[in-house]
Protein backbone atom coordinates (compact mmCIF):
# COMPACT_ATOMS: atom_id res chain seq x y z
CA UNK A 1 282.10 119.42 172.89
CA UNK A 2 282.95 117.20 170.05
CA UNK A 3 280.64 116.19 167.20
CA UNK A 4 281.56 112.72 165.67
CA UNK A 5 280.77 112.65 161.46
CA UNK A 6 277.75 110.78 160.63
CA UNK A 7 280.22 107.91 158.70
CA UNK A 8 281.61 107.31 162.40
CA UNK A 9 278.19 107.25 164.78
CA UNK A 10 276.71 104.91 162.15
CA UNK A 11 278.93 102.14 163.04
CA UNK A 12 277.79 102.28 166.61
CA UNK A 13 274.42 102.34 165.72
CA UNK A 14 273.08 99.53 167.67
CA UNK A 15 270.41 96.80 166.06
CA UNK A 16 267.18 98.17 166.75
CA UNK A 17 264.85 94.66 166.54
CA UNK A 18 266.27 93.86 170.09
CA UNK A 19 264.05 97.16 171.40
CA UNK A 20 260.25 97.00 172.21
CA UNK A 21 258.46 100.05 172.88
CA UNK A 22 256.43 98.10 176.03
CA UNK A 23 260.18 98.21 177.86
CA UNK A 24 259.50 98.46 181.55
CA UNK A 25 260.69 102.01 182.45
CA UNK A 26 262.93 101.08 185.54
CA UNK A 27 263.56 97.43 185.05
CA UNK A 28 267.35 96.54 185.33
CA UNK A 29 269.38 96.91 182.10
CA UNK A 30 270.92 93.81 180.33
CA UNK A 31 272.19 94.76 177.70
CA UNK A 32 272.85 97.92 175.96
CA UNK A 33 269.65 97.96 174.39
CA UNK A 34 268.29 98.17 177.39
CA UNK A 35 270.38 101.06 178.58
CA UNK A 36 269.17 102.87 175.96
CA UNK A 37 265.66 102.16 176.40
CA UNK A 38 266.18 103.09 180.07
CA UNK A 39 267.48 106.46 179.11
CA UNK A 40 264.33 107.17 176.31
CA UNK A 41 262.32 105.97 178.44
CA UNK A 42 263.19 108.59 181.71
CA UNK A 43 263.47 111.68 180.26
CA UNK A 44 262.85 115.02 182.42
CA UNK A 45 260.25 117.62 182.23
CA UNK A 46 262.64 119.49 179.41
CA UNK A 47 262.56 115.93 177.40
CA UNK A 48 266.90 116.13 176.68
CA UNK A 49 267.74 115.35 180.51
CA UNK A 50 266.57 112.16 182.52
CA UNK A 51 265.99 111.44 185.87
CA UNK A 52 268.78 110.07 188.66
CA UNK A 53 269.69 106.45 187.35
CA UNK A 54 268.86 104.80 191.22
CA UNK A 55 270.68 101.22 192.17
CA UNK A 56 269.06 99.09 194.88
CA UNK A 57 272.20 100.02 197.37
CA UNK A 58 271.60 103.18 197.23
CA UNK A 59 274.04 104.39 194.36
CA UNK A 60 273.35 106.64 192.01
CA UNK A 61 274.23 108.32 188.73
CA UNK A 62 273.26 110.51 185.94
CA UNK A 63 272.78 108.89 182.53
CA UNK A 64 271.89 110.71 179.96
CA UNK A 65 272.12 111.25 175.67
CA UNK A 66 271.29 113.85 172.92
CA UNK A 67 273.07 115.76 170.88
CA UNK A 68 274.57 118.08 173.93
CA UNK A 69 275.90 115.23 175.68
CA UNK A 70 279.10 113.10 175.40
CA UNK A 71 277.03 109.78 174.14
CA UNK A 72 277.06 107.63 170.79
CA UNK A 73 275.57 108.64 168.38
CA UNK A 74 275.09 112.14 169.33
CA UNK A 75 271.59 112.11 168.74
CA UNK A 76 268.44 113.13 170.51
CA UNK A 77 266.72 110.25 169.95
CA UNK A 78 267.91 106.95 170.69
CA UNK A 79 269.23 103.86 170.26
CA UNK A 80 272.64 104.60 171.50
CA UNK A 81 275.58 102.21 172.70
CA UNK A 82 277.46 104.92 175.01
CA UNK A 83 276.24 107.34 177.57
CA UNK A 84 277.39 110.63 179.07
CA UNK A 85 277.32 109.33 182.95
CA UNK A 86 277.57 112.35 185.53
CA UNK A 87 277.92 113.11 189.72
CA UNK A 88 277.61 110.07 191.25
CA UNK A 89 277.03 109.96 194.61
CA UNK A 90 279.86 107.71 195.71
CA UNK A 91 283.13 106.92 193.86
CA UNK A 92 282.91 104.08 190.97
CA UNK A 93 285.93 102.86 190.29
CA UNK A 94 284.64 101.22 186.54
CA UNK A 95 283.92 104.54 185.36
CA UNK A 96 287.57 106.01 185.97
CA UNK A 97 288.66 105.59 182.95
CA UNK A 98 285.88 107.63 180.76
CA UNK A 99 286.35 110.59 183.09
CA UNK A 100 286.24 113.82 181.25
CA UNK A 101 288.95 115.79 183.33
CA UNK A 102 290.93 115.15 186.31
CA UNK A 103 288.67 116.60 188.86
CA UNK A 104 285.68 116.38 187.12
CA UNK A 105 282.34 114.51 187.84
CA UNK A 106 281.36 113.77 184.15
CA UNK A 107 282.60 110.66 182.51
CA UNK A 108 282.35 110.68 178.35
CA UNK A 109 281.08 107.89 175.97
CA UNK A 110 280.58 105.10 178.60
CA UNK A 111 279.78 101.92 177.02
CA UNK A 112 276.21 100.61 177.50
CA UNK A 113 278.02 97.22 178.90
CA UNK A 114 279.58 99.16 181.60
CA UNK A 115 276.48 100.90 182.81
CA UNK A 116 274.85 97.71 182.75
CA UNK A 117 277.63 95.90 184.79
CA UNK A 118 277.73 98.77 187.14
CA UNK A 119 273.94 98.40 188.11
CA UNK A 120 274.38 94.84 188.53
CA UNK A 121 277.35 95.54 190.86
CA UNK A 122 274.83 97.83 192.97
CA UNK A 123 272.22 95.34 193.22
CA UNK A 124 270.02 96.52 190.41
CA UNK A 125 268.04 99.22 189.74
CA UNK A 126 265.61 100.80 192.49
């Protein structure tokens, strides 16, 4: 894991008037802010990991940020613009390119935009 200096993540620090803290927990994302509301907003019973990121065709994919995972900023506590995106259950072709290893299931820094676009591709979210 790679830790980015503070001087870097601030520049991809995202405006934070766009976010309300009334977001609807599993509306669809439209723009990054609302990835990253998404991803506050579903965390796990630990808090750091979130629940399965569920499209309306049935696709699904992990999303998730804080400092142990390959988002922007690495931070535990949000805004962020990119997202660690893990093991989905079918291929996605627009995530190819942030994919951490050959053969792995974990795709790094994945813009919000992309996330967004991919849940629109699937129909929305579930």
């Amino acid at each position: 894991m790679w830790i980015l200096p503070q001087s870097i993540c601030s520049r991809f620090a995202p405006d934070t008037a766009a976010l309300t803290s009334d977001s609807v927990p599993d509306a669809p994302p439209q723009n990054k802010h609302d990835v990253s509301s998404w991803v506050t907003t579903n965390r796990g019973q630990t808090g750091r990991t979130r629940k399965l990121m569920q499209c309306s065709d049935g696709f699904a994919m992990s999303v998730q940020a804080s400092e142990d995972h390959y988002c922007l900023p690495q931070i535990d506590k949000g805004p962020w613009t990119h997202f660690e995106v893990g093991y989905p259950n079918r291929p996605e072709p627009m995530l190819e390119a942030w994919r951490d290893e050959p053969e792995s299931e974990v795709f790094r820094n994945v813009p919000a935009e992309i996330i967004t676009s991919i849940v629109t591709n699937h129909g929305g979210l579930r």
